[in-house]
N, C-alpha and C. Protein backbone atom coordinates (compact mmCIF):
# COMPACT_ATOMS: atom_id res chain seq x y z
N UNK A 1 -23.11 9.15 15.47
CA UNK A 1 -24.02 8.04 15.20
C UNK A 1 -25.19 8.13 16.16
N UNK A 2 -26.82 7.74 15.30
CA UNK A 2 -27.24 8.00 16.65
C UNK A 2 -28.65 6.77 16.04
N UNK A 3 -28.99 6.00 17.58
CA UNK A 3 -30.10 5.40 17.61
C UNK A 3 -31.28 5.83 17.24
N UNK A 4 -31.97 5.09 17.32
CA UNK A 4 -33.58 4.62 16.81
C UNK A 4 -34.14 5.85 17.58
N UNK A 5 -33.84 6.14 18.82
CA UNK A 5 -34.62 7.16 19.69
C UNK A 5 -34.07 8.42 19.10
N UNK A 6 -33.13 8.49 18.76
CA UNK A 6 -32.54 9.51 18.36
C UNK A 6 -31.60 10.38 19.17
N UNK A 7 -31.12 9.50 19.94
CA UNK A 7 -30.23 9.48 20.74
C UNK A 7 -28.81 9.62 20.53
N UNK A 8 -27.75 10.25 20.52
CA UNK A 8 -26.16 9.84 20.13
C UNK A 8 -26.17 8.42 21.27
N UNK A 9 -25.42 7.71 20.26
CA UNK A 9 -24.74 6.40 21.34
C UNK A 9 -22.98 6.67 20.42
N UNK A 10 -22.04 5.95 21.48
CA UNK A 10 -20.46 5.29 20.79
C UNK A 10 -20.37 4.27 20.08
N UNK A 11 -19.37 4.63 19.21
CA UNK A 11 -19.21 3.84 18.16
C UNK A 11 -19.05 2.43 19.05
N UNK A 12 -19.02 1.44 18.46
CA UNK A 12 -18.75 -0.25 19.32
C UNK A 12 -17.26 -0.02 19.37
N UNK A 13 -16.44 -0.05 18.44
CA UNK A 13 -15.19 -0.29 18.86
C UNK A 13 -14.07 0.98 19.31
N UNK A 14 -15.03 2.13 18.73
CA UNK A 14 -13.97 3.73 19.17
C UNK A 14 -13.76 3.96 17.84
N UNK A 15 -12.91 5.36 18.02
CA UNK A 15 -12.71 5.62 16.74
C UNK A 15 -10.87 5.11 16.44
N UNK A 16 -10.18 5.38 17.26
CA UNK A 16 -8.83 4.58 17.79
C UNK A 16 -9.00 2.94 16.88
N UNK A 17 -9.70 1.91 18.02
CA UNK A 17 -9.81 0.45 17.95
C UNK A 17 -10.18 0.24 16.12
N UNK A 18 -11.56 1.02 16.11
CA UNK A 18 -12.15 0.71 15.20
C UNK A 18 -12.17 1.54 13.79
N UNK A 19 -11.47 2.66 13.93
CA UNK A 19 -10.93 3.62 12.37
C UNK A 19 -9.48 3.64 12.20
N UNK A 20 -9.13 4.24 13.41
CA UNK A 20 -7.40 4.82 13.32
C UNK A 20 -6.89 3.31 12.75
N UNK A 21 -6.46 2.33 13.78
CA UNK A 21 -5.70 0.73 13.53
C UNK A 21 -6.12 0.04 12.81
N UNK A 22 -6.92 -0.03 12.12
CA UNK A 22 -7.19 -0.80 10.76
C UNK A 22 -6.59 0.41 9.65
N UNK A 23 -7.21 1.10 9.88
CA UNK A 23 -6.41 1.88 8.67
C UNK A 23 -5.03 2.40 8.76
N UNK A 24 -4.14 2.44 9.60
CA UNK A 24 -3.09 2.40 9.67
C UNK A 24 -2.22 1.14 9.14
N UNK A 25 -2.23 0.19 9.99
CA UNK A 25 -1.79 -1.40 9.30
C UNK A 25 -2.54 -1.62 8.21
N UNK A 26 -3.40 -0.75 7.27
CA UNK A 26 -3.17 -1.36 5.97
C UNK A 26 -2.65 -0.41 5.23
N UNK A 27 -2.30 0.53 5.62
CA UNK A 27 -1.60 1.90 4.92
C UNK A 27 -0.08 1.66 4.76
N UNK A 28 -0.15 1.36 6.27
CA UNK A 28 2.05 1.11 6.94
C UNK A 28 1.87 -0.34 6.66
N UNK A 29 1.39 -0.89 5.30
CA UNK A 29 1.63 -2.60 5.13
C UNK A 29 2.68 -3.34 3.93
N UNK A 30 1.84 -4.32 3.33
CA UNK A 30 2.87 -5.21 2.54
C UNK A 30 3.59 -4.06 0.92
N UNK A 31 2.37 -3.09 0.92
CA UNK A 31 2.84 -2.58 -0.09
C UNK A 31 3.88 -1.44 -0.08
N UNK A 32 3.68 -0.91 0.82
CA UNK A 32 4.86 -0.12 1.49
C UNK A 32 6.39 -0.43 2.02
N UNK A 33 6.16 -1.55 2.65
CA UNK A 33 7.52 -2.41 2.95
C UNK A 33 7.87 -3.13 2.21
N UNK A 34 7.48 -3.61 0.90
CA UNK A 34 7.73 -4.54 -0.01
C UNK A 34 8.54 -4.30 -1.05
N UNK A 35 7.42 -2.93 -1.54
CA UNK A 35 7.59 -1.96 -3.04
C UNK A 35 8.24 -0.67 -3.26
N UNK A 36 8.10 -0.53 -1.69
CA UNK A 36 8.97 1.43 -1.66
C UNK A 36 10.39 1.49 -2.67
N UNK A 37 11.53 0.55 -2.44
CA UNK A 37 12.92 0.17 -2.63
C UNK A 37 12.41 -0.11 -4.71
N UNK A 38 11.52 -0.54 -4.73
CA UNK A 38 11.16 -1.10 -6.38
C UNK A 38 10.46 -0.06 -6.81
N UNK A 39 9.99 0.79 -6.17
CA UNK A 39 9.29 2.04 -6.63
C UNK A 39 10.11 2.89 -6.83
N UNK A 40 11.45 3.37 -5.94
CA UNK A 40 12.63 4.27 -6.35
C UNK A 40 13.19 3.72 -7.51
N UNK A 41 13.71 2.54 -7.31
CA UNK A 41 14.62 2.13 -8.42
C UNK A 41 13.83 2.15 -9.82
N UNK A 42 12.91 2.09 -10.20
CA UNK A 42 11.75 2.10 -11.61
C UNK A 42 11.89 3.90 -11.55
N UNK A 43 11.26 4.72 -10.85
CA UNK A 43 10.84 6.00 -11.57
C UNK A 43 11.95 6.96 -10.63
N UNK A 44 12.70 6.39 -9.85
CA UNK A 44 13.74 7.54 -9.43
C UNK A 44 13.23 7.98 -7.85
N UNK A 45 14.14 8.44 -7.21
CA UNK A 45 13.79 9.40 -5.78
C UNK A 45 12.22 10.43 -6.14
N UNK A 46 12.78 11.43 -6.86
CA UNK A 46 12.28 12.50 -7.30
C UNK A 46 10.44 11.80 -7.74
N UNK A 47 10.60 10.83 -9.03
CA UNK A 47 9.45 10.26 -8.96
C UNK A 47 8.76 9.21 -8.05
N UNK A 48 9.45 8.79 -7.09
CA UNK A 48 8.39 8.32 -6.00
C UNK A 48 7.60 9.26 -4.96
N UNK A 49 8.69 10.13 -4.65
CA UNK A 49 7.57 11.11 -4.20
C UNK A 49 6.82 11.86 -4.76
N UNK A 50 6.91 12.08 -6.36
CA UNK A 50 5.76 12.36 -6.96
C UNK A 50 4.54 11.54 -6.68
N UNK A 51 4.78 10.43 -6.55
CA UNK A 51 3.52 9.15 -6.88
C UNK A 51 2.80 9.02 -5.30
N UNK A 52 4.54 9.58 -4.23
CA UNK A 52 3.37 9.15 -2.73
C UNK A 52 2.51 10.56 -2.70
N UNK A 53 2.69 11.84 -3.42
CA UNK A 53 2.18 12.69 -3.02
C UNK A 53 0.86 12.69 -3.67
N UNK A 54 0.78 12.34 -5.07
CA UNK A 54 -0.46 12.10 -5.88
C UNK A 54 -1.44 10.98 -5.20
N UNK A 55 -0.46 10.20 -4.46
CA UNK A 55 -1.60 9.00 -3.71
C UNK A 55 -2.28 9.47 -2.96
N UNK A 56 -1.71 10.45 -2.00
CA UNK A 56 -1.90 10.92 -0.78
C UNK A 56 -3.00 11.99 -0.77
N UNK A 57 -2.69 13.04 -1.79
CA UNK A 57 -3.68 13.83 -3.01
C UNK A 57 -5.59 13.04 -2.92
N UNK A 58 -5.59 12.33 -3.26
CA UNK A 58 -6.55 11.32 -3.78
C UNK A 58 -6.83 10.78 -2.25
N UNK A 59 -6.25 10.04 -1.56
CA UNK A 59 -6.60 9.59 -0.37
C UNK A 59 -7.23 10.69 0.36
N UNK A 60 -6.92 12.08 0.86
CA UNK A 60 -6.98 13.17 1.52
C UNK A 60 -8.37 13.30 1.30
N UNK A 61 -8.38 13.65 -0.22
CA UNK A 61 -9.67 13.94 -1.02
C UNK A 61 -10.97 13.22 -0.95
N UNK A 62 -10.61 11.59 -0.89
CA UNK A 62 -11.68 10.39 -0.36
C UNK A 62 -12.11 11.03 1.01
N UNK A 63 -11.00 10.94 1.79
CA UNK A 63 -11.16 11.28 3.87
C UNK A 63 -12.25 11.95 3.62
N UNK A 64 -12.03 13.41 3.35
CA UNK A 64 -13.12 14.40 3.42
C UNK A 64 -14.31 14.34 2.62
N UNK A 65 -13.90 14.08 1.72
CA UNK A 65 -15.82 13.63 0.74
C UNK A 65 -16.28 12.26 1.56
N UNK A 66 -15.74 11.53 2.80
CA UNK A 66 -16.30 10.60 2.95
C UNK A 66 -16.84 11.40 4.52
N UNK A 67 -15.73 11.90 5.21
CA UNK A 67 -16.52 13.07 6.47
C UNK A 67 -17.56 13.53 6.07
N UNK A 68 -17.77 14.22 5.22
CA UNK A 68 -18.72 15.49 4.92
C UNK A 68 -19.87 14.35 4.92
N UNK A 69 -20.17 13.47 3.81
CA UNK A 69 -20.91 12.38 4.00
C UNK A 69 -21.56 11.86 5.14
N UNK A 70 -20.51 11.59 6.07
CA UNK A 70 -21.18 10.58 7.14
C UNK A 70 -21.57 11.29 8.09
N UNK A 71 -21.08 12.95 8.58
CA UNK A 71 -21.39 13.64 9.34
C UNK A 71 -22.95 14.51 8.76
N UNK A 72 -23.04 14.08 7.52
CA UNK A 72 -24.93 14.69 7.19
C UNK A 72 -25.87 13.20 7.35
N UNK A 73 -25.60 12.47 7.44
CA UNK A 73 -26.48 11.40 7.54
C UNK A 73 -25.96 10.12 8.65
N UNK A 74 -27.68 9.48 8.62
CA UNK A 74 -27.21 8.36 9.85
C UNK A 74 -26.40 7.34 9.12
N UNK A 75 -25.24 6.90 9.16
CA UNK A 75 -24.75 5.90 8.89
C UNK A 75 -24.86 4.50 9.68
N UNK A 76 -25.09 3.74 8.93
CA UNK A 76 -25.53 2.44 9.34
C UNK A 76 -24.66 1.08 8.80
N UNK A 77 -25.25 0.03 8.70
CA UNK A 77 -24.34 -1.23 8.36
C UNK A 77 -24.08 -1.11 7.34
N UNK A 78 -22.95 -1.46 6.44
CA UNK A 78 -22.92 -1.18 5.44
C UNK A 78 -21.61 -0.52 4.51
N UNK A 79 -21.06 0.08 5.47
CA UNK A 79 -20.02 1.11 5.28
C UNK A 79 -20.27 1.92 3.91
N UNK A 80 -19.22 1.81 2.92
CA UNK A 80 -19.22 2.23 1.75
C UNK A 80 -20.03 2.26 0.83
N UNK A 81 -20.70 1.07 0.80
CA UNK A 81 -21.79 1.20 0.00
C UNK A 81 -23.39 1.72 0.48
N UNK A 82 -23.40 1.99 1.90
CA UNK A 82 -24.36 1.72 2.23
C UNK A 82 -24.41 3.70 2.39
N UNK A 83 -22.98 4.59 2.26
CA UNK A 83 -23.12 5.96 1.74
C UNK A 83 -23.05 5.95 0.69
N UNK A 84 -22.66 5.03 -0.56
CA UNK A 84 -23.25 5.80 -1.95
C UNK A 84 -24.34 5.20 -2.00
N UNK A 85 -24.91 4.16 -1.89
CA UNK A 85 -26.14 3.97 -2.21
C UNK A 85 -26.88 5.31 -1.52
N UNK A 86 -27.17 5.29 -0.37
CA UNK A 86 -28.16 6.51 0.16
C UNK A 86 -27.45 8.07 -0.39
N UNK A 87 -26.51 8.29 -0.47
CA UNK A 87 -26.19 9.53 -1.26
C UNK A 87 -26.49 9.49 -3.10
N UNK A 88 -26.27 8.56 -3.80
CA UNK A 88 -25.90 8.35 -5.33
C UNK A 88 -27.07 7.45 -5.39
N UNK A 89 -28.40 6.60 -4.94
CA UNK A 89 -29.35 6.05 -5.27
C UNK A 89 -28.68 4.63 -5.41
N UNK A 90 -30.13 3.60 -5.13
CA UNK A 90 -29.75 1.91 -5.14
C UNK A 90 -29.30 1.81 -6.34
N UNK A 91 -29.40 2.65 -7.37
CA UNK A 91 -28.48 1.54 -8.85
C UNK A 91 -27.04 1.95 -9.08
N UNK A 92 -26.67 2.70 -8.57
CA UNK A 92 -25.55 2.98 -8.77
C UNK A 92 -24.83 2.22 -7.43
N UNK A 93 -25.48 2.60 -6.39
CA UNK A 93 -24.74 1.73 -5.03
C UNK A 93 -24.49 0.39 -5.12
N UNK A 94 -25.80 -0.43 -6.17
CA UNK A 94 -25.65 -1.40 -6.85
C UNK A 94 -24.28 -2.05 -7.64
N UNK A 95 -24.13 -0.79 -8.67
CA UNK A 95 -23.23 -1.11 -9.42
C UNK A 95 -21.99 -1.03 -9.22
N UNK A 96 -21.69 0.06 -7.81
CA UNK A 96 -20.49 0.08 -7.50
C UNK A 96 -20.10 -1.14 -6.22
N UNK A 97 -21.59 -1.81 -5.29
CA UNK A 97 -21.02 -2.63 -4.63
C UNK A 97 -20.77 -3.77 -5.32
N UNK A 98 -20.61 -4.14 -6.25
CA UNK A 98 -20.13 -5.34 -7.04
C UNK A 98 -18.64 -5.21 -6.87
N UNK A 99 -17.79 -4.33 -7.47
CA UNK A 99 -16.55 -4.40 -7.25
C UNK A 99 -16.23 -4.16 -5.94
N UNK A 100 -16.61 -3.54 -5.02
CA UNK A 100 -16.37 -3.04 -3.70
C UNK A 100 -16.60 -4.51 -2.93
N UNK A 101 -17.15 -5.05 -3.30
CA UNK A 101 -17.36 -6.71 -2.46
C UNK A 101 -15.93 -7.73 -2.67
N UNK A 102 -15.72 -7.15 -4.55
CA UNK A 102 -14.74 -7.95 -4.97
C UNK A 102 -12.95 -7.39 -4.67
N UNK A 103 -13.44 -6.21 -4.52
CA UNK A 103 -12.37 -5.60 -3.91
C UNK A 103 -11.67 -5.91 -2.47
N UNK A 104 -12.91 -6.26 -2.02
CA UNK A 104 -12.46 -6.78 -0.12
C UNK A 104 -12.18 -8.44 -0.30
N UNK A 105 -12.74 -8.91 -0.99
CA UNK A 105 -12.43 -10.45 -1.18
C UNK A 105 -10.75 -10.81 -1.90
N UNK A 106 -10.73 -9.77 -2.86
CA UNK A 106 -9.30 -10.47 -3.64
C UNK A 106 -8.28 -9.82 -2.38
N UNK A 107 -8.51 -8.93 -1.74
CA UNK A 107 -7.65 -8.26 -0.91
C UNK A 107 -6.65 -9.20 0.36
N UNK A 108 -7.81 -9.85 0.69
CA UNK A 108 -7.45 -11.35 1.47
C UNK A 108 -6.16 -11.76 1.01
N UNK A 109 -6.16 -12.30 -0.64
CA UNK A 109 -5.38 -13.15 -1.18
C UNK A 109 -3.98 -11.53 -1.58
N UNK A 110 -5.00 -10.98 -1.54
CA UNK A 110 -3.08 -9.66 -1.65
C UNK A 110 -2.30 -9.56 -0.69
N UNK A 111 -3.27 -9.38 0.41
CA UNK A 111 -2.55 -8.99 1.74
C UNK A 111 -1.53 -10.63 1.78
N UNK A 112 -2.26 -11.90 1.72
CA UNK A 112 -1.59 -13.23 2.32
C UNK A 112 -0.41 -13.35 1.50
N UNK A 113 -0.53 -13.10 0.35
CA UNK A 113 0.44 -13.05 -0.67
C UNK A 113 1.75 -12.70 -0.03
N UNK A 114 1.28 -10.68 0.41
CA UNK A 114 2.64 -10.25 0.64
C UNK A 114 2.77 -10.72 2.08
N UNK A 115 2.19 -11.11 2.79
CA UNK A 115 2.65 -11.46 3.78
C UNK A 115 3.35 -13.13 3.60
N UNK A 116 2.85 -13.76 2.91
CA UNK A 116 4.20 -15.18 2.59
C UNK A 116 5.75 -14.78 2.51
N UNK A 117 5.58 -13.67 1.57
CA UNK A 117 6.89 -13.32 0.45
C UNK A 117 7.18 -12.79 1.93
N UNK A 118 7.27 -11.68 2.76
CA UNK A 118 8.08 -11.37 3.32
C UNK A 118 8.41 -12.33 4.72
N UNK A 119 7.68 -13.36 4.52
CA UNK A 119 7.64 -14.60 5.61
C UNK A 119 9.06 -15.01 5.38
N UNK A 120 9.12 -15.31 4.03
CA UNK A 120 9.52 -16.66 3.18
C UNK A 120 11.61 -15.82 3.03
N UNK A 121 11.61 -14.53 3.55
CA UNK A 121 12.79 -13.87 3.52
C UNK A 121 13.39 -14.11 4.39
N UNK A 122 12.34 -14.49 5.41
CA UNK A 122 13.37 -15.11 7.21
C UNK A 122 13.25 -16.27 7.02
N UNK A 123 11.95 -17.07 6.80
CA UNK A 123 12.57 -18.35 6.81
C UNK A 123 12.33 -19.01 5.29
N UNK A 124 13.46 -18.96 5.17
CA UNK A 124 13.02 -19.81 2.93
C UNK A 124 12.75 -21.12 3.27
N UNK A 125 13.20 -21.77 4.41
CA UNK A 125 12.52 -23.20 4.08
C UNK A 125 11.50 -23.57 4.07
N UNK A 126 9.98 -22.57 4.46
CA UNK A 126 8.89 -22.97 4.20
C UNK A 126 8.31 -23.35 3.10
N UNK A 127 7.27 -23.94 2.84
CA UNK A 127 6.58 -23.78 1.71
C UNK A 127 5.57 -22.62 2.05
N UNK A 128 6.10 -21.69 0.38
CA UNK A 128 4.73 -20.91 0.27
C UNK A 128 3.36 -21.39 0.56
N UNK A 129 2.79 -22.07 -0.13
CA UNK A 129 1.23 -22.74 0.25
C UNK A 129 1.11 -23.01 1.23
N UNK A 130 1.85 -23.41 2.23
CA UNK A 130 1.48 -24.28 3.55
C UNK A 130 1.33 -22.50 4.37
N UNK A 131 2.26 -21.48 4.25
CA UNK A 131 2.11 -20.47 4.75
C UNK A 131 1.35 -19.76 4.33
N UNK A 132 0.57 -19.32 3.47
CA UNK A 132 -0.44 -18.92 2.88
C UNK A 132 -2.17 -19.60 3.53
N UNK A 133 -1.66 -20.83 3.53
CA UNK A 133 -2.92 -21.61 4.00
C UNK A 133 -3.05 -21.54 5.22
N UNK A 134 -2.18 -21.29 6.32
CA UNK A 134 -2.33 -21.23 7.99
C UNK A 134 -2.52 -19.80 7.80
N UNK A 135 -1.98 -18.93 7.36
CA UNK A 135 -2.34 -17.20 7.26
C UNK A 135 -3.94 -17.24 7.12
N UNK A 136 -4.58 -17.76 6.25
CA UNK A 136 -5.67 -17.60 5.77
C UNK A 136 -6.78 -18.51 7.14
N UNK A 137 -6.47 -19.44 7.59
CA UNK A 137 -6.65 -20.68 8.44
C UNK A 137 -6.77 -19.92 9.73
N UNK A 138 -5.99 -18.93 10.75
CA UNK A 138 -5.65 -18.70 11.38
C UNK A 138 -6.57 -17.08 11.28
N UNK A 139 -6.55 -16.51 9.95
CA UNK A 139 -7.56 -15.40 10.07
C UNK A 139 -8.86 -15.61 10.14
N UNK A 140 -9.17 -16.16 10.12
CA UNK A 140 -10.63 -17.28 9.68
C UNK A 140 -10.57 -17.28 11.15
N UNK A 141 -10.10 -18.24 12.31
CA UNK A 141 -10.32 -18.39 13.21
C UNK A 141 -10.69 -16.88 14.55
N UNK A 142 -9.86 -15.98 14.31
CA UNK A 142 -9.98 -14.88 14.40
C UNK A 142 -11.06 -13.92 14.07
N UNK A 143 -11.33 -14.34 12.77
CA UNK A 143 -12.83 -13.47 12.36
C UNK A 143 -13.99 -14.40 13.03
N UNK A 144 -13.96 -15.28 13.25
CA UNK A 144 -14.99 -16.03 13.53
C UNK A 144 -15.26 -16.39 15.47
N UNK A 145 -14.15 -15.77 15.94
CA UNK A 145 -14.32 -15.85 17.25
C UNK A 145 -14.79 -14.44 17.99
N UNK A 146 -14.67 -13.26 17.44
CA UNK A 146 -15.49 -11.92 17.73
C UNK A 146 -14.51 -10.85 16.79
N UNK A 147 -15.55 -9.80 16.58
CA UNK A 147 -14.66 -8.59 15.78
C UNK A 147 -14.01 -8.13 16.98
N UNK A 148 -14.55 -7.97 18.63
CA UNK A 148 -13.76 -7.36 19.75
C UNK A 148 -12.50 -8.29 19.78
N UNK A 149 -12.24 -9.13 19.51
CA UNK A 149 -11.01 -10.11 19.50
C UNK A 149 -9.86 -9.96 18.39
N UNK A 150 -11.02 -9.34 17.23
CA UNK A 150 -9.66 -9.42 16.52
C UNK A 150 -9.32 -7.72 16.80
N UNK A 151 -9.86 -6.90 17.09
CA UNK A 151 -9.48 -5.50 17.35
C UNK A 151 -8.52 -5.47 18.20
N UNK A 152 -8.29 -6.48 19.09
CA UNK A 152 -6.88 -6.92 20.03
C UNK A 152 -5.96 -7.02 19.73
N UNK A 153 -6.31 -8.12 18.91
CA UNK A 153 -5.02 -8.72 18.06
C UNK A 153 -4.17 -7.65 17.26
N UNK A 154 -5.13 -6.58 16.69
CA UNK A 154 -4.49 -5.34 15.80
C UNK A 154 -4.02 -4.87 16.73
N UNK A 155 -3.93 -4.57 17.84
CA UNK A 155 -3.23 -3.71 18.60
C UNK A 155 -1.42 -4.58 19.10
N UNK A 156 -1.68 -5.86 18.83
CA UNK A 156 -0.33 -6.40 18.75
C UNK A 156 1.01 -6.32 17.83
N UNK A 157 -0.16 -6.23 16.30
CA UNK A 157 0.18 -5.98 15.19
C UNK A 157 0.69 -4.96 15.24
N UNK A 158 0.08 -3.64 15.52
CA UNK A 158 0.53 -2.26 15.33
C UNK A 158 1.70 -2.17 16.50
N UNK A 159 1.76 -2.91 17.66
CA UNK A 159 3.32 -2.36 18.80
C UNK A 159 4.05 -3.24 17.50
N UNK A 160 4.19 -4.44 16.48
CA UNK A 160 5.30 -4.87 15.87
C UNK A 160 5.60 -3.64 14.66
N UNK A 161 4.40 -3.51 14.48
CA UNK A 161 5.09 -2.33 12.84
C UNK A 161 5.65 -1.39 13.52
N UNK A 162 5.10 -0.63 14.83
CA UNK A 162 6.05 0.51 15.24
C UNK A 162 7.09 0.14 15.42
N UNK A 163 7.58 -1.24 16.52
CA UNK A 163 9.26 -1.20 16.31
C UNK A 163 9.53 -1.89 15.09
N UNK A 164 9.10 -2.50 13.78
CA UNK A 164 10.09 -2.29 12.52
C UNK A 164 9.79 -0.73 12.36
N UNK A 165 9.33 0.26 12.43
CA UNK A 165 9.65 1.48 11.45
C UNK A 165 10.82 2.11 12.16
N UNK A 166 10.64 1.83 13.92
CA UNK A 166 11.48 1.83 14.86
C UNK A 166 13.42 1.63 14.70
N UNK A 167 13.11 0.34 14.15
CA UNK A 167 13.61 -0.35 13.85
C UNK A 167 14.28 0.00 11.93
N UNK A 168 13.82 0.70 11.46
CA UNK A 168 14.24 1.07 9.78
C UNK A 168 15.18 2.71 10.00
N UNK A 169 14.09 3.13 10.81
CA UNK A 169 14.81 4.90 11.19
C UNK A 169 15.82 4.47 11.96
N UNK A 170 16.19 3.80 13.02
CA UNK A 170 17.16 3.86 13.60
C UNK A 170 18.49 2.92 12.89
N UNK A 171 18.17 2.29 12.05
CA UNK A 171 19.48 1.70 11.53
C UNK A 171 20.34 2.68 10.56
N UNK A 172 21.71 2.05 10.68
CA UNK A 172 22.30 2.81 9.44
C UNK A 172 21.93 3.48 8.30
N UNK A 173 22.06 4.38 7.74
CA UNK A 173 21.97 4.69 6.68
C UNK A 173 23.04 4.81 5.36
N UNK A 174 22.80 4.63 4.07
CA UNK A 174 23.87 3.90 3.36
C UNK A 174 23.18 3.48 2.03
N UNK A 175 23.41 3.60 0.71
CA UNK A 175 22.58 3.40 -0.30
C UNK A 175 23.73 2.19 -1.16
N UNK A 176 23.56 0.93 -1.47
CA UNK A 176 23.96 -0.33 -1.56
C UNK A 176 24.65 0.39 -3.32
N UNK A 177 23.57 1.19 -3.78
CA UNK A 177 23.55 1.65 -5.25
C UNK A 177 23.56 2.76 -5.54
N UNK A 178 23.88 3.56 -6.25
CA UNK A 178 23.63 5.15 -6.63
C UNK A 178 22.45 5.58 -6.57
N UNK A 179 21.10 6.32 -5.71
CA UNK A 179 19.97 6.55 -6.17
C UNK A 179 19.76 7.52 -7.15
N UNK A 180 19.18 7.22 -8.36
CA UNK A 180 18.75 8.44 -9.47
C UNK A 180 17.72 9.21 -9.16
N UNK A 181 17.66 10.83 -9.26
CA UNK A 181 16.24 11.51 -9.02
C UNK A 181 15.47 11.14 -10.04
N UNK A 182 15.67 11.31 -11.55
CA UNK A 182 14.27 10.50 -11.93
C UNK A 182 14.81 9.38 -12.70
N UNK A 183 13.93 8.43 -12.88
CA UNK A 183 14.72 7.25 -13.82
C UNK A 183 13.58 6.91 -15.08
N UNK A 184 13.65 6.77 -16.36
CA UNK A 184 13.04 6.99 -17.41
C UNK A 184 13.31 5.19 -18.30
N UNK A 185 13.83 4.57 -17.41
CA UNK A 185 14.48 3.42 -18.05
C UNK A 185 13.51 2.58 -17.71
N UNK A 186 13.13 2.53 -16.31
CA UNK A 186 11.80 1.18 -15.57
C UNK A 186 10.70 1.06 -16.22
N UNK A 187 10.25 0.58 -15.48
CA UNK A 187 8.66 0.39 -15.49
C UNK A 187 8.30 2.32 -15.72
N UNK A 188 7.16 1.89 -16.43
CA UNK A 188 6.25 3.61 -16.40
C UNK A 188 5.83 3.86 -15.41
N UNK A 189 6.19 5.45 -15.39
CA UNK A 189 5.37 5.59 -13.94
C UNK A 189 4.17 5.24 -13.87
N UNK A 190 3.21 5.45 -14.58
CA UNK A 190 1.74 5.10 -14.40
C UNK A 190 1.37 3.10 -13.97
N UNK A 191 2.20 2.73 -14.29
CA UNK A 191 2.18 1.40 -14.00
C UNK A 191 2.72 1.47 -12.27
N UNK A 192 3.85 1.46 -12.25
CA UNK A 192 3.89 2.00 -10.78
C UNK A 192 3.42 2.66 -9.84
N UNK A 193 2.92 3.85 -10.23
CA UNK A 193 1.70 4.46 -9.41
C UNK A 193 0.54 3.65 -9.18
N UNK A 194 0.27 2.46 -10.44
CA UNK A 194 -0.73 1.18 -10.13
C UNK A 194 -0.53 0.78 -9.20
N UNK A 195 0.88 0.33 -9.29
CA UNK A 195 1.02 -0.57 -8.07
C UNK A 195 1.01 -0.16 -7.12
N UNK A 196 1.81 0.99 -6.31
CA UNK A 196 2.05 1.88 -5.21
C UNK A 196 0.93 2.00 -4.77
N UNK A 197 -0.27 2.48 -5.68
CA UNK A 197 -1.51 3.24 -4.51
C UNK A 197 -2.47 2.44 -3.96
N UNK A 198 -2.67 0.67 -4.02
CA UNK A 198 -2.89 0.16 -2.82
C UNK A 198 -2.84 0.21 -1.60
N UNK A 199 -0.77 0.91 -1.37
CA UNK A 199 -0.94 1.51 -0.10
C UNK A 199 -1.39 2.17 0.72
N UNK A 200 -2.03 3.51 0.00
CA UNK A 200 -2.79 4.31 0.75
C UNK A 200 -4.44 4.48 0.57
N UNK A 201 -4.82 3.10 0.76
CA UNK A 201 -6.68 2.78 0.23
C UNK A 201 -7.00 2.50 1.84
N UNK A 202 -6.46 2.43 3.00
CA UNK A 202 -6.14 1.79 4.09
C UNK A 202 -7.30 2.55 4.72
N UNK A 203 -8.24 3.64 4.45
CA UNK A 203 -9.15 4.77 5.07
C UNK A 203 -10.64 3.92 4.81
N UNK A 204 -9.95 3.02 3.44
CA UNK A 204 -11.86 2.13 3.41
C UNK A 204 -12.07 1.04 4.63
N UNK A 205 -10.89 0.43 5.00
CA UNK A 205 -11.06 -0.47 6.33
C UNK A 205 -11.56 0.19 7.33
N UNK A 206 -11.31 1.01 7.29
CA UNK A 206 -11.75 2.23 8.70
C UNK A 206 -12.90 2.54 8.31
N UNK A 207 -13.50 2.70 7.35
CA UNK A 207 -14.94 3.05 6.89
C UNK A 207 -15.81 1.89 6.71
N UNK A 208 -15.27 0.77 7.01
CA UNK A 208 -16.33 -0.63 6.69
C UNK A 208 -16.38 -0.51 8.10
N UNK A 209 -15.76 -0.52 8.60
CA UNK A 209 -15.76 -0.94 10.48
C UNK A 209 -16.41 0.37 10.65
């Protein structure tokens, strides 16, 4: 990145604070811990790792068409749209930041979603809405008190997901049910692969920041 003088300056938050941990906690998130167990049981062992490898395929493929990108030009405010617009021209940057706006907005209500439901597994006596509404209440306060503040807070977030994954590898192992390698009975795969590849979109948070 480089100033007005033409100077290199550092990124504000690092590439750690401000690429790696946002895009990690939304990669290792609700859709991964939620759906993995509903993703085997619909298309089988065999076809979920078809679907994480095709995600992963596609994600890989974004990373580097988005490197190559930002390492030929100055990138500025803007993130995503602000490289297709200057690579692909204002009408198309146009047309694609419409959904890309709406994409970060409904995301709010995805992420709070799965974060109720797996609230609501430790404690059922809440009400959904009331937990949904302090989730949302409480991020708000956070976004609005500095982005260096909430880049903190992610770093709290990320010591809890390491000890649950911590915490998943080290427990027993033991299958409740028979797992099938492929299963032809569920949901289609292509519907599932819908759902699944939210998980690994986690590289655009890192690219807005």
């Amino acid at each position: 990145m480089t100033d007005k003088n033409g100077k290199v300056s550092s990124g504000r938050f690092g590439a750690f604070g401000g690429v790696f941990t946002p895009s990690t906690l939304t990669i290792l998130g609700v859709i991964l811990f939620l759906r993995a167990g509903w993703v085997v049981g619909n298309v089988g062992l065999l076809g979920a790792v078809a679907i994480i490898i095709i995600s992963h395929i596609i994600s890989l493929a974004t990373g580097l068409s988005l490197s190559a990108i930002a390492t030929s030009m100055d990138v500025r405010a803007g993130g995503n749209y602000y490289m297709i617009s200057s690579t692909l021209g204002l009408e198309i940057g146009g047309s694609i930041g419409i959904p890309l706006y709406l994409s970060q907005a409904l995301s709010l209500a995805f992420y709070t979603i799965g974060f109720t439901e797996g609230f609501r597994w430790l404690f059922p006596q809440f009400n959904t809405v009331i937990i949904a509404s302090s989730t949302c209440i409480v991020l708000t306060i956070i976004a609005m008190i500095s982005a260096d503040w909430a880049i903190k807070v992610q770093y709290v977030i990320l010591a809890i997901l390491g000890l649950s994954l911590f915490s998943f590898f080290s427990s027993r192992t033991g299958a409740q049910h028979p797992i099938a390698l492929f299963n032809t009975s569920g949901v289609g795969f292509w519907s599932v692969f819908a759902i699944f590849f939210p998980a690994v979109t986690g590289l655009e948070v890192g690219v807005s920041m």
